[in-house]
Protein backbone atom coordinates (compact mmCIF):
# COMPACT_ATOMS: atom_id res chain seq x y z
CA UNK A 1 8.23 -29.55 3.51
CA UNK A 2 5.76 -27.01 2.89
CA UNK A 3 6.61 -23.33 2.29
CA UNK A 4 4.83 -20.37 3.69
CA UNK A 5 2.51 -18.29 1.54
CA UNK A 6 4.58 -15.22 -0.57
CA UNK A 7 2.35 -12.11 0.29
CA UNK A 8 2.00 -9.84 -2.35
CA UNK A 9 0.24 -6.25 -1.78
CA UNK A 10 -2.37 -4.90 -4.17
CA UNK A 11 -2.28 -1.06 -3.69
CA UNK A 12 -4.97 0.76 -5.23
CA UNK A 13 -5.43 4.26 -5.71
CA UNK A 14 -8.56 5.56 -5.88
CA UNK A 15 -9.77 9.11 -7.03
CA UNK A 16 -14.16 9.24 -8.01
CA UNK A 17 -14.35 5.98 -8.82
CA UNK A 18 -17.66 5.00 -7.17
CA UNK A 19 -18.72 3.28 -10.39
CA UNK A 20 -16.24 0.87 -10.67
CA UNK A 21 -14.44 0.59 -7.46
CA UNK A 22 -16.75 -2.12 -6.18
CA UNK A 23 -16.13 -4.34 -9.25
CA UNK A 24 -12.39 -3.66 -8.98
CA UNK A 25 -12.35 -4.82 -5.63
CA UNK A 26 -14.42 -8.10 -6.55
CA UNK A 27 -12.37 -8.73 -8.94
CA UNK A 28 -8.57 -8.54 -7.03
CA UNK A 29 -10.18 -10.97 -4.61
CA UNK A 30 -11.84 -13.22 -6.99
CA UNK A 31 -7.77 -14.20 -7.99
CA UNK A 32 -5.93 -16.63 -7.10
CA UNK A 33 -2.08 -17.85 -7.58
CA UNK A 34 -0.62 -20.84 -6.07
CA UNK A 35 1.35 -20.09 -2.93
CA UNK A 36 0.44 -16.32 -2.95
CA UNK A 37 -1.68 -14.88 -0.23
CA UNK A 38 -3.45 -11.33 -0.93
CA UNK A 39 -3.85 -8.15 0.87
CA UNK A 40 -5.35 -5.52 -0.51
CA UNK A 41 -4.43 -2.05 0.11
CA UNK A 42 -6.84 0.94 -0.66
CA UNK A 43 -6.05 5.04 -0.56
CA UNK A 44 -8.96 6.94 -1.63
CA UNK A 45 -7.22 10.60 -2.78
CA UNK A 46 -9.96 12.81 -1.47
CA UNK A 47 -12.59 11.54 -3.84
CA UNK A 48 -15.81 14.03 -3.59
CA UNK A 49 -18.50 11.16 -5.14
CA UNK A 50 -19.64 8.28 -3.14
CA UNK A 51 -16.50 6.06 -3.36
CA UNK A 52 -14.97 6.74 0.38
CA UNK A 53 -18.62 5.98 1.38
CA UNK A 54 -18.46 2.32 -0.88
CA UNK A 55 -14.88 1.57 0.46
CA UNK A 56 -15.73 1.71 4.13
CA UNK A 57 -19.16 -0.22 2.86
CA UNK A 58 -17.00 -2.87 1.57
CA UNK A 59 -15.30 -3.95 5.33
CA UNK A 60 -13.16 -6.58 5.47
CA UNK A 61 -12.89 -7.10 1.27
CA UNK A 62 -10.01 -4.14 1.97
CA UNK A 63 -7.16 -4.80 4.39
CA UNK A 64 -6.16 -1.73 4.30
CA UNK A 65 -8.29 2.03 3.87
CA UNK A 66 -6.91 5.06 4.50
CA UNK A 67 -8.07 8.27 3.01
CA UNK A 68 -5.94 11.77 2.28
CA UNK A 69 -6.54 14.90 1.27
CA UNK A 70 -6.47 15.17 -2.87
CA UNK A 71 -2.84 15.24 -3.96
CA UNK A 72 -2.61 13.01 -7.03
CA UNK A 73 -2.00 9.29 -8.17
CA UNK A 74 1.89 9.58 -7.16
CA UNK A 75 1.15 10.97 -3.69
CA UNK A 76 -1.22 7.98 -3.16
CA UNK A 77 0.63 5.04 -4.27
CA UNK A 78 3.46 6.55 -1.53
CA UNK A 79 0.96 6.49 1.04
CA UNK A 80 0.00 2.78 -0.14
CA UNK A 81 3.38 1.89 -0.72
CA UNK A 82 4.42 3.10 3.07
CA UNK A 83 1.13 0.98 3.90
CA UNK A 84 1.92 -2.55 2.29
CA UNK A 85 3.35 -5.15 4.64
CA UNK A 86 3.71 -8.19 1.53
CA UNK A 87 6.85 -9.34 0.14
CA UNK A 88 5.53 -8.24 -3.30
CA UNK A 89 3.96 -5.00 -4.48
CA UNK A 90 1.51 -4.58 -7.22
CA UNK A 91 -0.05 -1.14 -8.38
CA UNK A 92 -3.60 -1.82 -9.39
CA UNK A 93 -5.79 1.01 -10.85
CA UNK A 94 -9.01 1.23 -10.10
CA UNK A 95 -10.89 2.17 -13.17
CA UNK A 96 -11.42 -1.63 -15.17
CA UNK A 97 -8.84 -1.09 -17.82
CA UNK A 98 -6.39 -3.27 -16.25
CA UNK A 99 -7.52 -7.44 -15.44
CA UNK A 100 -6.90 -8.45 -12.34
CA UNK A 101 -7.09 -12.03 -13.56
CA UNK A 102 -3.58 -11.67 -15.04
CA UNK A 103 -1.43 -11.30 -11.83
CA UNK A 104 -0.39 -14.74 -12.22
CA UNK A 105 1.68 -13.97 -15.50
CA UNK A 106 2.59 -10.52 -14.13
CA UNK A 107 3.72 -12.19 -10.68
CA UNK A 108 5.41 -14.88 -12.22
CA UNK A 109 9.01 -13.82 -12.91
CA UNK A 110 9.25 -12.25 -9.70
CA UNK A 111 7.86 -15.59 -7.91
CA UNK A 112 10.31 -17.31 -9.81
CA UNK A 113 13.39 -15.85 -8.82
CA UNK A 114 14.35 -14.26 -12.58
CA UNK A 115 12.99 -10.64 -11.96
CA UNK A 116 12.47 -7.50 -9.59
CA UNK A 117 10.46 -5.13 -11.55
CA UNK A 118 8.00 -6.64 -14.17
CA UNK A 119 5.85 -3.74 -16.00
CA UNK A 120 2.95 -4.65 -18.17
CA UNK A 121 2.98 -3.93 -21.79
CA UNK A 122 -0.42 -2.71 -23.57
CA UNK A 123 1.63 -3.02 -26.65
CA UNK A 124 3.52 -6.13 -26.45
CA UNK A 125 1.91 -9.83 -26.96
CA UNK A 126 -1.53 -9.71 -28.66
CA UNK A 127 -3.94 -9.87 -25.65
CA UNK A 128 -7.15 -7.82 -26.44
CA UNK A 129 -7.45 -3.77 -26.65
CA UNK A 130 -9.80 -1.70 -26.88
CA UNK A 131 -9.08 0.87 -29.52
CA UNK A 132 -9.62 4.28 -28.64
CA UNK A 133 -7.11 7.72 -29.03
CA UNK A 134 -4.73 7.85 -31.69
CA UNK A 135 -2.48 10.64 -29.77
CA UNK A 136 -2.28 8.76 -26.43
CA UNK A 137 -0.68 5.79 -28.54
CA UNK A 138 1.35 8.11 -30.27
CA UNK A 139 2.35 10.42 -26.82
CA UNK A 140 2.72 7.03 -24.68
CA UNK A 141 5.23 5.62 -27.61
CA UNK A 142 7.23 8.81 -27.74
CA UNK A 143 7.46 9.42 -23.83
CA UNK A 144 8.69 5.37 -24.13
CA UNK A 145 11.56 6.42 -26.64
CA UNK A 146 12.39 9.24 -24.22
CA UNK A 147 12.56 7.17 -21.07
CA UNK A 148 14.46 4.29 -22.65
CA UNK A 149 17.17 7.09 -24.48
CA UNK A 150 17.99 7.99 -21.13
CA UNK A 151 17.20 5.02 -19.02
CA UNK A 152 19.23 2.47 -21.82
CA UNK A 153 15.77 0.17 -21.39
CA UNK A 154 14.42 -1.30 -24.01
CA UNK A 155 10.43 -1.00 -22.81
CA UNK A 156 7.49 -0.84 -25.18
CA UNK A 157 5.13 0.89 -22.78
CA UNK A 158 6.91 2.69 -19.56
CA UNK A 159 3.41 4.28 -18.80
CA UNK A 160 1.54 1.17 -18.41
CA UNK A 161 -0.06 1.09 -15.03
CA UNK A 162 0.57 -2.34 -14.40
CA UNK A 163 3.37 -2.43 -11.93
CA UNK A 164 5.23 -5.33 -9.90
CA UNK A 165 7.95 -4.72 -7.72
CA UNK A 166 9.80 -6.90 -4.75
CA UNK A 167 8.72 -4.78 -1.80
CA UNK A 168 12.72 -4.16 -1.01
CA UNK A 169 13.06 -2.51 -3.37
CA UNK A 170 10.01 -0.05 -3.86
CA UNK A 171 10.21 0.82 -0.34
CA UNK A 172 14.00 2.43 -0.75
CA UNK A 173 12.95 4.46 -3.56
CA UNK A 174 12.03 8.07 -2.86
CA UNK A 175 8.86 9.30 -4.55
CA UNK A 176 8.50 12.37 -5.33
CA UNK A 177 6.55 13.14 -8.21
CA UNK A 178 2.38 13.35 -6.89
CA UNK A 179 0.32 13.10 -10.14
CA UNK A 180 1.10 10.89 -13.17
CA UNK A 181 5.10 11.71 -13.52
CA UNK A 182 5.02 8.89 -11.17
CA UNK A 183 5.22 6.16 -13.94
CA UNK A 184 8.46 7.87 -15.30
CA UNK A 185 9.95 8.54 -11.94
CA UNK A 186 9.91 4.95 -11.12
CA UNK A 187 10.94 3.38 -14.22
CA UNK A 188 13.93 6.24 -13.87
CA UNK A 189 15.14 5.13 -10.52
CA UNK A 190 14.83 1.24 -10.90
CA UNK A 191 16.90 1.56 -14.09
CA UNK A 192 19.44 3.04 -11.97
CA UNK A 193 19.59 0.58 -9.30
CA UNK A 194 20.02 -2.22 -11.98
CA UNK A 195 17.13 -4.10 -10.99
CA UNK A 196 16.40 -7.14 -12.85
CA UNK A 197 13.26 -5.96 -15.39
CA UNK A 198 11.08 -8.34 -16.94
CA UNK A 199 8.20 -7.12 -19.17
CA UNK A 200 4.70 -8.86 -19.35
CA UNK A 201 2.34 -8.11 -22.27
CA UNK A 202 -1.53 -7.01 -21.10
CA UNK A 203 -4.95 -6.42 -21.74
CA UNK A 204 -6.44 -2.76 -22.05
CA UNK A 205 -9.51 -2.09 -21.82
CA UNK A 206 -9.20 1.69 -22.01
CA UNK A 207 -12.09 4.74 -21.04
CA UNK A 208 -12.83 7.42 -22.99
CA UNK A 209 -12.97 11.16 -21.22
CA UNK A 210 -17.23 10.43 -20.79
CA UNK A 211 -16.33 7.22 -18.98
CA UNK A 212 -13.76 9.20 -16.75
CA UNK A 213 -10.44 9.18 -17.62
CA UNK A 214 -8.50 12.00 -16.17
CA UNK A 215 -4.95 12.28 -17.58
CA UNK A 216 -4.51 14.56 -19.86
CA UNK A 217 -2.24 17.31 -21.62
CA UNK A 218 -0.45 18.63 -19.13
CA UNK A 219 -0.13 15.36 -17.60
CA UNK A 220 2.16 15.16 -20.80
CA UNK A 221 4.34 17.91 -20.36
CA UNK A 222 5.15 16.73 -17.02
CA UNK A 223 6.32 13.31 -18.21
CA UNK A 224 8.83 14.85 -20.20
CA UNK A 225 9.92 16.67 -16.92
CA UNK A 226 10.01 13.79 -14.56
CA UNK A 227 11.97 11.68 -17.51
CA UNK A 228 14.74 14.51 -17.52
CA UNK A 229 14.59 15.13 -14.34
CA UNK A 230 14.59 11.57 -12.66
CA UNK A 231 16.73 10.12 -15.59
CA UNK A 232 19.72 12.81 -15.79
CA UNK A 233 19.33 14.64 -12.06
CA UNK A 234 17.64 12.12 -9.52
């Protein structure tokens, strides 16, 4: 007897990306996993370049468009979150330094039954990097430390941005934080449910600042907040 199709949600936020959001798009269609269905859900954060202009271009490539006024990464994967109807949910950036063409190792341990969080691992396995800033590394490894001091997790890289969650439990969780201090909120509150975390080494294929990456210093500083805050108070 045949089984029906396990949909998992792609939810991308999008902030001036018009140079790459077209590619990213090609490329989260372009996958495909046995017995997995796609939808792919889009919130453009009040981008002020051409990128709400490409996304509405781009029809029926995106299930799911809705644009907001600019609030920040976290306060656009809640909108996507509150948006996905799949049985799976997968945070996709939308700037190329993530490969869509490894959901099915990322998916995997959630499709079979062993996990409900995986969270992708630039520093785990040896899949190819780009090398670029010597402090991120070194700020992303202590933040890591922090989060698993207080969390009792054993990650290598909590601010990955590749993120896969059984819907069920992503859509109970309260977000709060709106910019970056979303990636240590989460892996806060999914520690404290007990949730069954698997962790899945990745590609990188990171931007330097004249390419357009935005976080930055005081994204930093808030890290350390939301780990305090979501580990010892949420």
């Amino acid at each position: 007897m045949s089984h029906a199709p396990v949909k998992v949600s792609v939810i991308v936020p999008v902030y001036n990306e018009e140079r790459t959001i077209r590619e990213v798009v090609r490329n989260v269609r372009s996958v495909k996993v046995d017995g997995v269905v796609f939808e792919l859900v889009v919130v453009d954060d009040g981008s002020t370049d051409e990128t709400a202009t490409i996304c509405r271009s781009l029809g029926p490539e995106i299930d799911v468009y809705e644009r907001q006024q600019n609030q920040g990464k976290g306060a656009a994967l809640r909108k996507a979150i509150s948006l996905a109807s799949g049985e799976i949910i997968l945070i996709q950036d939308a700037d190329l330094e993530y490969d869509p063409a490894e959901y099915p190792k990322l998916l995997a341990p959630i499709l079979s039954g062993r996990a409900d969080v995986v969270i992708g691992s630039r520093f785990a396995g040896s899949e190819a990097h780009r090398v670029v800033y010597f402090w991120h590394m070194v700020g992303n490894r202590f933040l890591t430390l922090l989060s698993n001091v207080m969390s009792d997790l054993n990650l290598t890289d909590m601010e990955c941005g590749y993120k896969v969650f059984r819907a069920e439990i992503l859509k109970r969780i309260q977000i709060t934080e709106n910019r970056f201090g979303f990636e240590p909120e989460i892996v806060a509150k999914v520690a404290k449910q007990r949730c069954r975390i698997y962790e899945v080494g990745v590609s990188y294929y990171g931007r330097t600042y004249a390419e357009g990456k935005k976080i930055g210093v005081k994204d930093g500083f808030r890290a350390l907040y939301a780990i305090t805050k979501h580990n010892l108070f949420g």
